[in-house]
C-alpha atoms as a PDB file:
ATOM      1  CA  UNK A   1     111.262 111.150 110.194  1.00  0.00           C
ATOM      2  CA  UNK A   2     111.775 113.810 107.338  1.00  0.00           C
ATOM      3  CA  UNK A   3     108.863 116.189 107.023  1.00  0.00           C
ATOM      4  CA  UNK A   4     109.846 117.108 103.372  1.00  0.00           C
ATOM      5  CA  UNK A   5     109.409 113.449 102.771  1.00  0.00           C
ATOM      6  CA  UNK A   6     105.983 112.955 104.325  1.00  0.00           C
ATOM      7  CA  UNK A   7     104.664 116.448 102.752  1.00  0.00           C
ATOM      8  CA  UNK A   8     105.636 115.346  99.500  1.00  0.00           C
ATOM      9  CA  UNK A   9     103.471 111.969 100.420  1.00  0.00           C
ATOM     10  CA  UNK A  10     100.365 113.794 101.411  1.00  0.00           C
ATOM     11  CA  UNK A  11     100.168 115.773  98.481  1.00  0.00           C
ATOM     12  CA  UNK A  12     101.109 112.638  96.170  1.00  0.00           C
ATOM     13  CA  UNK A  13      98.188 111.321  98.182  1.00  0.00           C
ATOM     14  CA  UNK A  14      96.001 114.295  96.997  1.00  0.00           C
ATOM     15  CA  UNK A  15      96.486 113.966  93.459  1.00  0.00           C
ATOM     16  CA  UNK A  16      95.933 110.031  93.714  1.00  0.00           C
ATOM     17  CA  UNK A  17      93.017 110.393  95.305  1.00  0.00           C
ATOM     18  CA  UNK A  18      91.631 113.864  96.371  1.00  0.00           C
ATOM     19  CA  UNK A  19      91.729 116.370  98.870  1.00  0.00           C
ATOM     20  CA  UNK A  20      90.408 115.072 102.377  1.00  0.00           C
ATOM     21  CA  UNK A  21      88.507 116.765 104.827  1.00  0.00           C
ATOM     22  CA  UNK A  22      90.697 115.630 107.850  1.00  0.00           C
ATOM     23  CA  UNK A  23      94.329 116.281 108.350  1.00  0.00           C
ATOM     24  CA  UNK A  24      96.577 113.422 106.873  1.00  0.00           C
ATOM     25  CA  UNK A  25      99.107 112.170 109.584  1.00  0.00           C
ATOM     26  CA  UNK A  26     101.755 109.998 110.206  1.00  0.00           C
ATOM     27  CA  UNK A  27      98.945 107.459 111.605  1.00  0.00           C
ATOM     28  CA  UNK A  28      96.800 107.998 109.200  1.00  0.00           C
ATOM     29  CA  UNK A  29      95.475 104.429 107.732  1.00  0.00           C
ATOM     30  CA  UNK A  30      95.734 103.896 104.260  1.00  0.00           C
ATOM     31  CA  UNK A  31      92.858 100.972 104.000  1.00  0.00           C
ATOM     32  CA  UNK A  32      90.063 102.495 107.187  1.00  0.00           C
ATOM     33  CA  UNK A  33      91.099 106.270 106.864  1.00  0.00           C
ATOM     34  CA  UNK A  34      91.600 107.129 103.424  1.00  0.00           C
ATOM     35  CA  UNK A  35      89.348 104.359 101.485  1.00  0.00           C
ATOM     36  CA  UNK A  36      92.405 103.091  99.398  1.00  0.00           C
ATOM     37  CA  UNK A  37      91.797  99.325  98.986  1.00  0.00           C
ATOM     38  CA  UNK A  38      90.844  96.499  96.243  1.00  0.00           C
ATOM     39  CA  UNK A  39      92.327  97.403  92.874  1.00  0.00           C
ATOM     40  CA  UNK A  40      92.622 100.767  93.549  1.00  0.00           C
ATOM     41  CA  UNK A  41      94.935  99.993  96.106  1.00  0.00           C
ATOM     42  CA  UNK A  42      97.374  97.823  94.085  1.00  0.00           C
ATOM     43  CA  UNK A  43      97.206 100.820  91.536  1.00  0.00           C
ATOM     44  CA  UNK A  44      98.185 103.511  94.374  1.00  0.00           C
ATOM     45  CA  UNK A  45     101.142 101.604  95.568  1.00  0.00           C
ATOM     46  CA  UNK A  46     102.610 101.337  91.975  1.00  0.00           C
ATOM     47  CA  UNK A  47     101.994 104.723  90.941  1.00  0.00           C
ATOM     48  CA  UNK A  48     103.507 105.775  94.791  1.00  0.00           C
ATOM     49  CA  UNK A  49     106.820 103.201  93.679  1.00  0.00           C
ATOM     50  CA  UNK A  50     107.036 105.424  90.407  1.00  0.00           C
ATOM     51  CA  UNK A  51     106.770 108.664  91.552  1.00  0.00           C
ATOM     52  CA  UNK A  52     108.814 108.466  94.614  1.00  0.00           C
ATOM     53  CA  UNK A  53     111.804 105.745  92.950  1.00  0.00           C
ATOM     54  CA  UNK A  54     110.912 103.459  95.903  1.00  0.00           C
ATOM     55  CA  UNK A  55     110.596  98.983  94.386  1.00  0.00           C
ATOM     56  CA  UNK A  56     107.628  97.724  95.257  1.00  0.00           C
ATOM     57  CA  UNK A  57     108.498  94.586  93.697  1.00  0.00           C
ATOM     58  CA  UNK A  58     108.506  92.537  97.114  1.00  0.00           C
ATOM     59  CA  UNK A  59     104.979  94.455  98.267  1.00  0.00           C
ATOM     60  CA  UNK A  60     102.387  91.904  98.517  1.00  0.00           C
ATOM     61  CA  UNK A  61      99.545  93.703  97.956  1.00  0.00           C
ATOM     62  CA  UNK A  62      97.394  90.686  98.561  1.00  0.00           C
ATOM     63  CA  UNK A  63      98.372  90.211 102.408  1.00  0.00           C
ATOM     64  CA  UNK A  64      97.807  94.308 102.775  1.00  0.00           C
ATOM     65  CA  UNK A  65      94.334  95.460 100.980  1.00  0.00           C
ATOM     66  CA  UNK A  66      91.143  93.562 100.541  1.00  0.00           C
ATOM     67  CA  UNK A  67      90.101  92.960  97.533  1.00  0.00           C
ATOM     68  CA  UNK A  68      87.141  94.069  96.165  1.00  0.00           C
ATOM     69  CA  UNK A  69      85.300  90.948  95.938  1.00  0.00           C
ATOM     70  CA  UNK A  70      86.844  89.881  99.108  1.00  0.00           C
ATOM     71  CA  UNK A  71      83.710  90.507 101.461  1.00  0.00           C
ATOM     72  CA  UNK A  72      81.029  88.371 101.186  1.00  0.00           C
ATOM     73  CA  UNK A  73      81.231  85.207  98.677  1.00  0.00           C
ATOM     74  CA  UNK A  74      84.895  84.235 100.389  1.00  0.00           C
ATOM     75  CA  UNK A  75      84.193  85.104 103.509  1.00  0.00           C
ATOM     76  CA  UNK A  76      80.749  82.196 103.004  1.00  0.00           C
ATOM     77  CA  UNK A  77      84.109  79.968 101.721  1.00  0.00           C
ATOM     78  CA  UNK A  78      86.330  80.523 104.996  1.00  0.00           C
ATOM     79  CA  UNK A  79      83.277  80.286 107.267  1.00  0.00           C
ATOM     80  CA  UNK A  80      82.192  77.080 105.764  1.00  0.00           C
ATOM     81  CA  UNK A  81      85.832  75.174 105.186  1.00  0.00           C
ATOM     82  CA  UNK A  82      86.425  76.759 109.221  1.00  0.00           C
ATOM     83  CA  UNK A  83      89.041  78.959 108.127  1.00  0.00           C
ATOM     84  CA  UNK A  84      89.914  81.753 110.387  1.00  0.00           C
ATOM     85  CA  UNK A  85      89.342  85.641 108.300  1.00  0.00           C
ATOM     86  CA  UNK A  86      92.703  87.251 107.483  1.00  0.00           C
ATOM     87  CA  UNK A  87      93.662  89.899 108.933  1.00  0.00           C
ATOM     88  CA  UNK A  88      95.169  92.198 106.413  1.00  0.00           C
ATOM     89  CA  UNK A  89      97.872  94.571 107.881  1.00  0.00           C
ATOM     90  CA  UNK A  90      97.044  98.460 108.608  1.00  0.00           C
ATOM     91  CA  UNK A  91      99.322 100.346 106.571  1.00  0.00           C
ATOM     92  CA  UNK A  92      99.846 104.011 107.535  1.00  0.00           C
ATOM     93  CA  UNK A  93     101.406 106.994 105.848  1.00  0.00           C
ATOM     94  CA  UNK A  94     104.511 107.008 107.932  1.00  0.00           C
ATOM     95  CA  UNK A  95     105.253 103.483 106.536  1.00  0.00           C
ATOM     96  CA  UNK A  96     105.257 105.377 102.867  1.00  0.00           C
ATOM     97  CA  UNK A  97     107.125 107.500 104.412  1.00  0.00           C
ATOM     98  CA  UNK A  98     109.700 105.010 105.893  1.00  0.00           C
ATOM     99  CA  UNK A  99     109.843 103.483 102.367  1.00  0.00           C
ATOM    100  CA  UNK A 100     110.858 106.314 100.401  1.00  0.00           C
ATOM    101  CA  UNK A 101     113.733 106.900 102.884  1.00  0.00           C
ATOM    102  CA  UNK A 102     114.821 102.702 102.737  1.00  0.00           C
ATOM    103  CA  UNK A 103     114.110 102.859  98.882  1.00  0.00           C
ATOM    104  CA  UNK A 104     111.931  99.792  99.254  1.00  0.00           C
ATOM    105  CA  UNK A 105     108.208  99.071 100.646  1.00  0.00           C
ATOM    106  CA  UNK A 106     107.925  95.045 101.445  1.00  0.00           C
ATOM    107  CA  UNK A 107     107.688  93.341 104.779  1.00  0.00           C
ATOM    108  CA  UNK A 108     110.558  94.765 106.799  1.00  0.00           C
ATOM    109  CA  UNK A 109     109.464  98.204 106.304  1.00  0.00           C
ATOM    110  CA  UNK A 110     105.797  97.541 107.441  1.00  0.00           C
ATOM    111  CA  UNK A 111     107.503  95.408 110.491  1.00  0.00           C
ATOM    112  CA  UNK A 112     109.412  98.308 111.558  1.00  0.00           C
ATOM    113  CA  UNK A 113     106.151 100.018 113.118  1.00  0.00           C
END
């Protein structure tokens, strides 16, 4: 991987966000570790397409992050039409990482793992 890459990415992170108490890694999980989900999610991932040139055009944010209001009234909806939860995809820092360096974040890049 490319360490100037993936410094740049934790302190794009840091702005975005703010400064965690734990030490951002490759493994690091966007959703569970670092709280980006929802809306603010969707907002992250264009703001990371902008500031590192990478298209984010094909990103499906939809089959990556809960949404906010994805908890409780839709889960009722699957549980009573017997359809199974989704299961939302971990993204992790190295996969921003692998992005920047393909140009793109979509499907093959989060399939690479």
């Amino acid at each position: 991987m490319n360490n100037e890459i993936f410094e740049k990415i934790k302190s794009f992170i840091e702005e975005e966000r703010w400064k965690y108490t734990f030490t951002l890694e490759r493994t690091t999980l966007l959703d569970e570790d670092l709280s980006i989900n929802g809306d603010d999610a969707k907002d992250f991932i264009r703001a990371f397409g902008r500031k590192f040139n990478t298209d984010v055009a094909n990103f499906i944010a939809v089959t990556q992050f809960e949404t906010d209001c994805d908890v409780i009234i839709p889960g009722m909806v699957r549980f009573l039409a017997g359809k199974k939860k989704i299961i939302f995809k971990e993204i992790k820092i190295g996969d921003l990482e692998r992005a920047v360096i393909a140009g793109k974040l979509d499907e093959t890049i989060l399939e690479s793992n």
